[in-house]
C-alpha atoms as a PDB file:
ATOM      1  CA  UNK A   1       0.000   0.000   0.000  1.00  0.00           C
ATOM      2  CA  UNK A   2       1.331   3.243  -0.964  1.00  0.00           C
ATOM      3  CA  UNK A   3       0.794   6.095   1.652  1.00  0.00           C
ATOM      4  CA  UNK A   4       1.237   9.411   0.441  1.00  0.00           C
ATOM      5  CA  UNK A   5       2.268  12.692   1.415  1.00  0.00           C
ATOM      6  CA  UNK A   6      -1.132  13.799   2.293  1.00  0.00           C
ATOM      7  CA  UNK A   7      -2.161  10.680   4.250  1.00  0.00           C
ATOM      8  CA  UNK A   8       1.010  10.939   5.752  1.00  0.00           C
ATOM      9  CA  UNK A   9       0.593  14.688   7.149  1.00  0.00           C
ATOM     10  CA  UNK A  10      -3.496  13.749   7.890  1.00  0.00           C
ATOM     11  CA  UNK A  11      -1.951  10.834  10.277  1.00  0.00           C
ATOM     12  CA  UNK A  12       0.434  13.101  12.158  1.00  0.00           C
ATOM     13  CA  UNK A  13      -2.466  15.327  12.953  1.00  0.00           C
ATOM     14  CA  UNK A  14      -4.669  12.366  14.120  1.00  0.00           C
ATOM     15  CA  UNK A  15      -4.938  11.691  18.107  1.00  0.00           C
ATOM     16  CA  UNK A  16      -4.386   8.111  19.808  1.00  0.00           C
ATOM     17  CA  UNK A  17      -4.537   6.725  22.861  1.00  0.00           C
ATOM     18  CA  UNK A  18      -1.186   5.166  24.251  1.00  0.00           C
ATOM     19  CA  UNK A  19      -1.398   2.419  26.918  1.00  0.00           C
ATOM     20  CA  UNK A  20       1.467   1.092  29.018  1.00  0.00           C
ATOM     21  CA  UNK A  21       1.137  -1.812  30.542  1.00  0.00           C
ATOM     22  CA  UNK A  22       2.647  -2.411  33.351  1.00  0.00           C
ATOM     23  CA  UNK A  23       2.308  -6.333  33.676  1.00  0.00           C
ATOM     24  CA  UNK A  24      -1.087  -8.741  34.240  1.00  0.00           C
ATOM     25  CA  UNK A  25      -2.119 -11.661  36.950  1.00  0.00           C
ATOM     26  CA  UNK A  26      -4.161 -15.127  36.240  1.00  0.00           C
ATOM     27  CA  UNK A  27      -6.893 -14.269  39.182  1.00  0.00           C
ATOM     28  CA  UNK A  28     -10.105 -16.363  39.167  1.00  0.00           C
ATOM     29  CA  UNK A  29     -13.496 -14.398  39.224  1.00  0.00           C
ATOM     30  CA  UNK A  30     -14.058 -14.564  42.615  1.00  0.00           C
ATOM     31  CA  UNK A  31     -10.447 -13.518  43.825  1.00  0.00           C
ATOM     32  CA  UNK A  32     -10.889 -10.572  42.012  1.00  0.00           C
ATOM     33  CA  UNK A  33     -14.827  -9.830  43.890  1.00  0.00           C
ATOM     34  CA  UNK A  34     -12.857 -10.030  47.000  1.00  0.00           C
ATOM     35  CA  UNK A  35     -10.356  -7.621  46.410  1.00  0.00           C
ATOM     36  CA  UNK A  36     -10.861  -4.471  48.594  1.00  0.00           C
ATOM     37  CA  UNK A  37      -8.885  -0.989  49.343  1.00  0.00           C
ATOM     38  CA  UNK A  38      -5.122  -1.984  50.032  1.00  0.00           C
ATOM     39  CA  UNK A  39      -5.399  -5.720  48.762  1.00  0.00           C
ATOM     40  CA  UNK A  40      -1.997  -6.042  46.324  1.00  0.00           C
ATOM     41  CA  UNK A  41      -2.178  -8.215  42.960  1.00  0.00           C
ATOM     42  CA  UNK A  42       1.228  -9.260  42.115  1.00  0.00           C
ATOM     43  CA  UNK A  43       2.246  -9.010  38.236  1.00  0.00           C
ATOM     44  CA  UNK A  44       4.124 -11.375  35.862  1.00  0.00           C
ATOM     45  CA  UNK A  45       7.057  -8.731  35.507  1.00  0.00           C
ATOM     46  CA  UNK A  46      10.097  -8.287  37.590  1.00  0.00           C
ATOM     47  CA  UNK A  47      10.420  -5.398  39.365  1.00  0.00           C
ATOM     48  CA  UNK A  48      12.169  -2.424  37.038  1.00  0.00           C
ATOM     49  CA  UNK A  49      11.751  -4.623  33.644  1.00  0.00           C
ATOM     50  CA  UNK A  50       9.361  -1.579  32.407  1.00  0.00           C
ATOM     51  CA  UNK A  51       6.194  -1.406  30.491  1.00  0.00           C
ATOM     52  CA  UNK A  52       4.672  -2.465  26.979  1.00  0.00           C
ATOM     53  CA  UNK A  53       3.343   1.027  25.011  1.00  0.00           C
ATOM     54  CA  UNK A  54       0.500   0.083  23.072  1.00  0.00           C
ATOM     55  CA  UNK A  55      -1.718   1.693  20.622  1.00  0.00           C
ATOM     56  CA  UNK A  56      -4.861   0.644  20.165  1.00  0.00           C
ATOM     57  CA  UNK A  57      -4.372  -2.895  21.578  1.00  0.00           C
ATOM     58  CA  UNK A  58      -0.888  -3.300  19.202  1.00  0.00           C
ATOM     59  CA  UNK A  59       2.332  -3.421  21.136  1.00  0.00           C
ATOM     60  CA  UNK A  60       4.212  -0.623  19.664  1.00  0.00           C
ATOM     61  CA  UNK A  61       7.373  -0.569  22.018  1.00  0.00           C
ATOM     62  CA  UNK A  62       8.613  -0.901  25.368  1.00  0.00           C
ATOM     63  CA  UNK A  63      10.279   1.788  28.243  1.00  0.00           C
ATOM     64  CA  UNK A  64      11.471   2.494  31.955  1.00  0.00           C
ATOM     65  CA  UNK A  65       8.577   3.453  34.271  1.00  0.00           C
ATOM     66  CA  UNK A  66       9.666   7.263  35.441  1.00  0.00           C
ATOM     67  CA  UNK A  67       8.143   9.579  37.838  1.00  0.00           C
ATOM     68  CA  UNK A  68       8.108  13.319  36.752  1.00  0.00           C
ATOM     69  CA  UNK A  69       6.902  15.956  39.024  1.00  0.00           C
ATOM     70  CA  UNK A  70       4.702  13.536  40.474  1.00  0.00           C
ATOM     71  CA  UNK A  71       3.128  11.760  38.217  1.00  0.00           C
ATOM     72  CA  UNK A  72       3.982   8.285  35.996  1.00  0.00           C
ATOM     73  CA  UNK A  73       5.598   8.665  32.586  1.00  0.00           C
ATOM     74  CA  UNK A  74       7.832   6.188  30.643  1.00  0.00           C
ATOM     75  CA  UNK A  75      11.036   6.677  28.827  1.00  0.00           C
ATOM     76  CA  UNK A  76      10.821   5.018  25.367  1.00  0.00           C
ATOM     77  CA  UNK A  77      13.743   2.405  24.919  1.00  0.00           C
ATOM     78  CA  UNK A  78      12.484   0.278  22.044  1.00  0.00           C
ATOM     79  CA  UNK A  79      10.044   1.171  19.684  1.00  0.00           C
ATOM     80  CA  UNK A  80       8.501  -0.191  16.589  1.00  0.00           C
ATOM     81  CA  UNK A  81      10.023   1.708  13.708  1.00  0.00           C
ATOM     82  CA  UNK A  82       7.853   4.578  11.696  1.00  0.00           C
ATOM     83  CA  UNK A  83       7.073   3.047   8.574  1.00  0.00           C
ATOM     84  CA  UNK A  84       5.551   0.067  10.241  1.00  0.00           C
ATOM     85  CA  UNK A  85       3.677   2.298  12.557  1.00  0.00           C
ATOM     86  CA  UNK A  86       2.522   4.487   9.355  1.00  0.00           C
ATOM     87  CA  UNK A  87       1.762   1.491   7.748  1.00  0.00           C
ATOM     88  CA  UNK A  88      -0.440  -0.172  11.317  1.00  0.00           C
ATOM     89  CA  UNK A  89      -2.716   2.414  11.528  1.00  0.00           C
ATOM     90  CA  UNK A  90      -3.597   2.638   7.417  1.00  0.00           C
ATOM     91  CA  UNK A  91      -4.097  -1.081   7.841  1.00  0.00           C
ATOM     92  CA  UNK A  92      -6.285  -0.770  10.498  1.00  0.00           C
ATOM     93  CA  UNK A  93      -8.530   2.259   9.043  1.00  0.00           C
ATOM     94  CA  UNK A  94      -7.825   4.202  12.163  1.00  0.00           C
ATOM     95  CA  UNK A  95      -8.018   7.207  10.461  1.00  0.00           C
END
């Protein structure tokens, strides 16, 4: 598929939403109905292994968890390069 100049500058303008996942747990229904205020799920991930970005449910890269004045960010470390994200998101008809 040939993107051109146009779609190209259209996409750049286009909002997403980007997701970082942290890690996940195997809980059964009813662990998770008992769960209350201070209760602590433990994740698959080793402490300071980072997130996964996602976009729109695609894994798009991965980065270090930071804190910056006060509030979460993440520092991008490996990312899926720009062609192939160009190319996701015509794929996909997200725009």
């Amino acid at each position: 598929m040939e993107i051109t100049e146009r779609d190209y500058d259209i996409l750049v303008d286009t909002e997403i939403i980007v997701d970082v996942m942290l890690g996940n747990a195997d809980i059964t229904i009813g662990e998770f109905l008992k769960l209350d205020d201070g209760d602590i799920v433990s994740l698959n991930k080793i402490a300071g292994s980072g997130g996964d970005i996602y976009v729109n449910s695609r894994i798009i890269g991965r980065g270090d968890i930071i804190v910056i004045d006060d509030k979460l960010a993440v520092r991008v470390q490996d990312a899926m390069d720009s062609d192939n994200v160009v190319r996701y998101f015509f794929e996909e008809n997200l725009i």
